[in-house]
N, C-alpha and C. Protein backbone atom coordinates (compact mmCIF):
# COMPACT_ATOMS: atom_id res chain seq x y z
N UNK A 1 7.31 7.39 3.36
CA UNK A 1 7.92 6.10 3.08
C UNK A 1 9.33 6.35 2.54
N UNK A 2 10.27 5.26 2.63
CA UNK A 2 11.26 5.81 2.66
C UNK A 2 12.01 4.56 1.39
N UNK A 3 12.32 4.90 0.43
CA UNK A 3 13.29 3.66 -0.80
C UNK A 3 14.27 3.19 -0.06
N UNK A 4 14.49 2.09 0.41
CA UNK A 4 15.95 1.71 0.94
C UNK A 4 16.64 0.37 0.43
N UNK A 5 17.68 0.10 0.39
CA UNK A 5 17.76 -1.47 -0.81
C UNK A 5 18.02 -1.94 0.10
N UNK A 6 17.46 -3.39 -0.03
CA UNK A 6 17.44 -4.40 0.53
C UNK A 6 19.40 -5.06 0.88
N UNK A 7 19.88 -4.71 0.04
CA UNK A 7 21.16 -5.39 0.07
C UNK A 7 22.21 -4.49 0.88
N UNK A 8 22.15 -2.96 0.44
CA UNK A 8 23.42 -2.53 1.55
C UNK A 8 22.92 -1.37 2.09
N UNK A 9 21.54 -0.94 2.26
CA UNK A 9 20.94 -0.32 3.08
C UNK A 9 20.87 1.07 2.67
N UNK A 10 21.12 1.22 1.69
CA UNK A 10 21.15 2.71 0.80
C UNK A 10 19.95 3.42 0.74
N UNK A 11 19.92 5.03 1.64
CA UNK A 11 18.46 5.31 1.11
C UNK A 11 18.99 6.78 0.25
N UNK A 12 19.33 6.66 -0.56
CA UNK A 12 20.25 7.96 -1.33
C UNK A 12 19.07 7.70 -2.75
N UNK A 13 18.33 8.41 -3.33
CA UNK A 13 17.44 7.92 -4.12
C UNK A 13 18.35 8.93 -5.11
N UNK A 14 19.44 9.40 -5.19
CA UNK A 14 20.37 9.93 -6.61
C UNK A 14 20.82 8.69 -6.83
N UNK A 15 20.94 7.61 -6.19
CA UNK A 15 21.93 6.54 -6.35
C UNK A 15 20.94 5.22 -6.87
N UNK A 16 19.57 5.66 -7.21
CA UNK A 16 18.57 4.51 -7.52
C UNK A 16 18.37 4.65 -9.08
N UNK A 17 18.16 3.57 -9.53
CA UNK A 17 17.07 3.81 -11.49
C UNK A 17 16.23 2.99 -10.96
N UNK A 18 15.10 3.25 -11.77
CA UNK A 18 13.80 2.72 -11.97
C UNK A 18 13.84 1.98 -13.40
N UNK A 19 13.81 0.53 -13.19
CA UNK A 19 14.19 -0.11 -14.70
C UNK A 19 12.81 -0.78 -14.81
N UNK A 20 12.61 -0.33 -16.00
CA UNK A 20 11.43 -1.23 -17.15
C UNK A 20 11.48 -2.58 -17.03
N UNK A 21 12.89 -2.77 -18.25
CA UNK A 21 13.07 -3.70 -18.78
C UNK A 21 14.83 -3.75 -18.88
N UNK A 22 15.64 -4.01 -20.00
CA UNK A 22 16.98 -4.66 -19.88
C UNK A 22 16.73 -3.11 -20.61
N UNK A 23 16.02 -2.72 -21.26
CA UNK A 23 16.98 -1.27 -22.10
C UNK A 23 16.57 -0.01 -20.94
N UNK A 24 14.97 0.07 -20.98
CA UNK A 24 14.53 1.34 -20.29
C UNK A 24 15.03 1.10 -19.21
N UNK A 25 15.57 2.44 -18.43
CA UNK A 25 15.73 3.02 -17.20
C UNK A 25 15.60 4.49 -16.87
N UNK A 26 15.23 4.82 -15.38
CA UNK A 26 14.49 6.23 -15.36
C UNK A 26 14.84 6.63 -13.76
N UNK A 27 15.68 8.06 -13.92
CA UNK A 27 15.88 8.29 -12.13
C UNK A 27 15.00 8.59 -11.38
N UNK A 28 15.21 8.23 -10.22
CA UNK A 28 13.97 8.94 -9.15
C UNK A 28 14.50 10.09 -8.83
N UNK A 29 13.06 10.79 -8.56
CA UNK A 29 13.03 11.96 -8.26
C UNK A 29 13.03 12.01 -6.42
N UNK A 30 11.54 11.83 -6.04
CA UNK A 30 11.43 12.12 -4.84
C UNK A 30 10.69 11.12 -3.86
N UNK A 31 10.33 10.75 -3.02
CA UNK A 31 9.40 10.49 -2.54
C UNK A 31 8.31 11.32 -1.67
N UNK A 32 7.01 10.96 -2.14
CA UNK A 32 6.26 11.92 -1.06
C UNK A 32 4.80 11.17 -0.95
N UNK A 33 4.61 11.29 0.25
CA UNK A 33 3.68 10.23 0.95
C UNK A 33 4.59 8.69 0.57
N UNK A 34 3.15 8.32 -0.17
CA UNK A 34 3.34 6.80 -0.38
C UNK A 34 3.36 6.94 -2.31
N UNK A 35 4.24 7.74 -2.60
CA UNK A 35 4.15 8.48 -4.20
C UNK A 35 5.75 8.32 -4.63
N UNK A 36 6.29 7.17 -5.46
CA UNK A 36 7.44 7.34 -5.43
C UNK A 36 7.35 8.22 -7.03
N UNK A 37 7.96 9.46 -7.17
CA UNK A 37 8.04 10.15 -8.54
C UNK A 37 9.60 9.87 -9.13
N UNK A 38 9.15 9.71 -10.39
CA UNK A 38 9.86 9.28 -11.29
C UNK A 38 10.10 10.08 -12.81
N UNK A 39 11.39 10.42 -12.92
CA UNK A 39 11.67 11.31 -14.02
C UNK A 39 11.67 10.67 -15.51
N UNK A 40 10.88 11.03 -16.39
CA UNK A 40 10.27 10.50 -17.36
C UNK A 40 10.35 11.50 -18.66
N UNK A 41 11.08 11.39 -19.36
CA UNK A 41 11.33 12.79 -20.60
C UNK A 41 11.01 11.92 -21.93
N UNK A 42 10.10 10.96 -21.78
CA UNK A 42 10.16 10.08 -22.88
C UNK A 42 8.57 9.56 -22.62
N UNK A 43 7.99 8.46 -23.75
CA UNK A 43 6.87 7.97 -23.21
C UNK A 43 6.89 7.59 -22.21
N UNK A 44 5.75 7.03 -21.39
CA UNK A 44 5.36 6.36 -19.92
C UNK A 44 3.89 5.30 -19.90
N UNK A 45 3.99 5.05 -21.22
CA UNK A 45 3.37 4.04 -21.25
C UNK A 45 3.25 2.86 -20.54
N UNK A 46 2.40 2.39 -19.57
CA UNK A 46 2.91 1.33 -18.72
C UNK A 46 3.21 -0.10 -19.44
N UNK A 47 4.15 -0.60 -18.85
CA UNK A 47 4.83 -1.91 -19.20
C UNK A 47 3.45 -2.93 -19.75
N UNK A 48 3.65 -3.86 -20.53
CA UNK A 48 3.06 -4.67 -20.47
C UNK A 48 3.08 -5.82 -19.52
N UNK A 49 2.73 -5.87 -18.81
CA UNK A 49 3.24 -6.88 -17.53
C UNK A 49 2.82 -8.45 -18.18
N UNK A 50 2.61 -8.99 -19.08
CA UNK A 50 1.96 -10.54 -19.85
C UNK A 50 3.70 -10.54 -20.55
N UNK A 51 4.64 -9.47 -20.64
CA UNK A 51 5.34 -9.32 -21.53
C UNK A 51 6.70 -9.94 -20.40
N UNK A 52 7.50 -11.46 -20.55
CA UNK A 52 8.39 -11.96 -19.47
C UNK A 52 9.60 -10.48 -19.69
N UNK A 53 9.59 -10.25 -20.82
CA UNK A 53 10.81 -9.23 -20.73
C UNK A 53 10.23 -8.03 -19.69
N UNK A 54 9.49 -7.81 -19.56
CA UNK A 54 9.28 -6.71 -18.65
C UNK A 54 9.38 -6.76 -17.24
N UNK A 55 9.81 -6.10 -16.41
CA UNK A 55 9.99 -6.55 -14.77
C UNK A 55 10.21 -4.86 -14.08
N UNK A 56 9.37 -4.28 -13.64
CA UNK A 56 9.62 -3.42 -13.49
C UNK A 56 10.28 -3.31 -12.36
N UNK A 57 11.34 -2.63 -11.74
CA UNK A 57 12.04 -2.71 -10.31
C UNK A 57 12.91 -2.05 -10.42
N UNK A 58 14.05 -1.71 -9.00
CA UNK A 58 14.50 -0.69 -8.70
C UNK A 58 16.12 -1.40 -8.82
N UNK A 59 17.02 -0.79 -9.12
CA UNK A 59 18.62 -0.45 -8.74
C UNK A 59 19.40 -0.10 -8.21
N UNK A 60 19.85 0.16 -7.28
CA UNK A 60 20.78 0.64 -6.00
C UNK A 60 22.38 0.27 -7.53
N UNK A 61 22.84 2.18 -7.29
CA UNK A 61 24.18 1.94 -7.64
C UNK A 61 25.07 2.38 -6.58
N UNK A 62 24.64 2.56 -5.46
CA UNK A 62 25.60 2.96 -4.18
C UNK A 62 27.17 1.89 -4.27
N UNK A 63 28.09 2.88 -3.50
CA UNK A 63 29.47 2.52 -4.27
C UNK A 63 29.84 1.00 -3.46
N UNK A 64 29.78 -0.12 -3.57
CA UNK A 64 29.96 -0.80 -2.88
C UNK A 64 28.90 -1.47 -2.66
N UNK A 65 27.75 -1.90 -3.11
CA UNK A 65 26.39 -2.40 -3.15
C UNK A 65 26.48 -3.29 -4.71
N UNK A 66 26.47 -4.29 -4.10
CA UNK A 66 26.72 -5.78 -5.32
C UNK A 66 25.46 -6.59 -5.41
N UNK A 67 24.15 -5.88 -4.40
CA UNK A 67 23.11 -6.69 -4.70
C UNK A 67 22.56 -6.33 -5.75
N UNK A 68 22.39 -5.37 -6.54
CA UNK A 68 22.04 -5.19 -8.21
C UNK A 68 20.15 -4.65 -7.48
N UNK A 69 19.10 -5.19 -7.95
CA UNK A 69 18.35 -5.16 -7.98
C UNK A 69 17.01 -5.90 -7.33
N UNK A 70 16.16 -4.62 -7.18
CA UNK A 70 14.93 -5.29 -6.04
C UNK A 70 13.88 -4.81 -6.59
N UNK A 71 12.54 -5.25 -6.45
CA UNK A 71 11.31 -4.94 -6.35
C UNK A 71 10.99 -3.73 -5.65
N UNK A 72 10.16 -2.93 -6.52
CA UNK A 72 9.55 -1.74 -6.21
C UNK A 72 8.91 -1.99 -4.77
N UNK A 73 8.77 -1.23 -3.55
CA UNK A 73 8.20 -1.48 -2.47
C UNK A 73 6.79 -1.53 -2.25
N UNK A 74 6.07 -2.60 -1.74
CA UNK A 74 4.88 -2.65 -2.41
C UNK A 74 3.98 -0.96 -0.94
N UNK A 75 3.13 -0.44 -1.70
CA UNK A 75 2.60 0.21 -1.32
C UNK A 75 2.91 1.70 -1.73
N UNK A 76 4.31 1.63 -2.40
CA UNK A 76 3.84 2.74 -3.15
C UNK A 76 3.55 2.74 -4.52
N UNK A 77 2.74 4.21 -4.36
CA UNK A 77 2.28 4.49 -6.62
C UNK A 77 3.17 4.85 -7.25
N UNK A 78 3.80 5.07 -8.23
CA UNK A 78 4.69 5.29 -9.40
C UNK A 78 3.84 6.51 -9.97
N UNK A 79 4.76 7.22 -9.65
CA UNK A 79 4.28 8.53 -10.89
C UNK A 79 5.30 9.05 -11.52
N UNK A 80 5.16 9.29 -12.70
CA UNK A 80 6.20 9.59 -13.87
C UNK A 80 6.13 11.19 -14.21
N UNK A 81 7.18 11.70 -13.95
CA UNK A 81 7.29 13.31 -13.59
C UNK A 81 7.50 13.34 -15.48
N UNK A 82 7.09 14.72 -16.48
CA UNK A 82 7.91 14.84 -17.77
C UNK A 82 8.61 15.86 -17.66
């Protein structure tokens, strides 16, 4: 499976964060299978999802990409590399 943003077609996953919330954010590592891994040097406690501040989803900072942010792709798992 492959991360690609919805807005300017970026599949460069150096150029992605994985955001929590408005503070946490976390780079991707790799993809493999349907396993998106995620670099994690801190807790990894999962979000409270009842919690409105929480939204977990992805970032495209590719240079020229003004759509900001999208939803994790559904079908893959999140795993948090330490």
């Amino acid at each position: 499976m492959i991360v690609k943003c919805p807005h300017c077609g970026n599949t460069d996953l150096e150029q992605f964060l994985y955001l929590e919330n408005a503070i946490v954010h976390r780079r991707l590592i790799e993809v493999v299978g349907k396993t998106l891994r995620i670099e994690a040097d801190y807790d990894t406690t999962p979000c409270d999802d009842d919690d409105e501040a929480q939204h977990p989803r992805l970032m495209c900072s590719a240079r020229g990409c003004d759509g900001g942010c999208f939803d994790v792709p559904s079908g893959l798992r999140l795993d948090f590399i330490g």
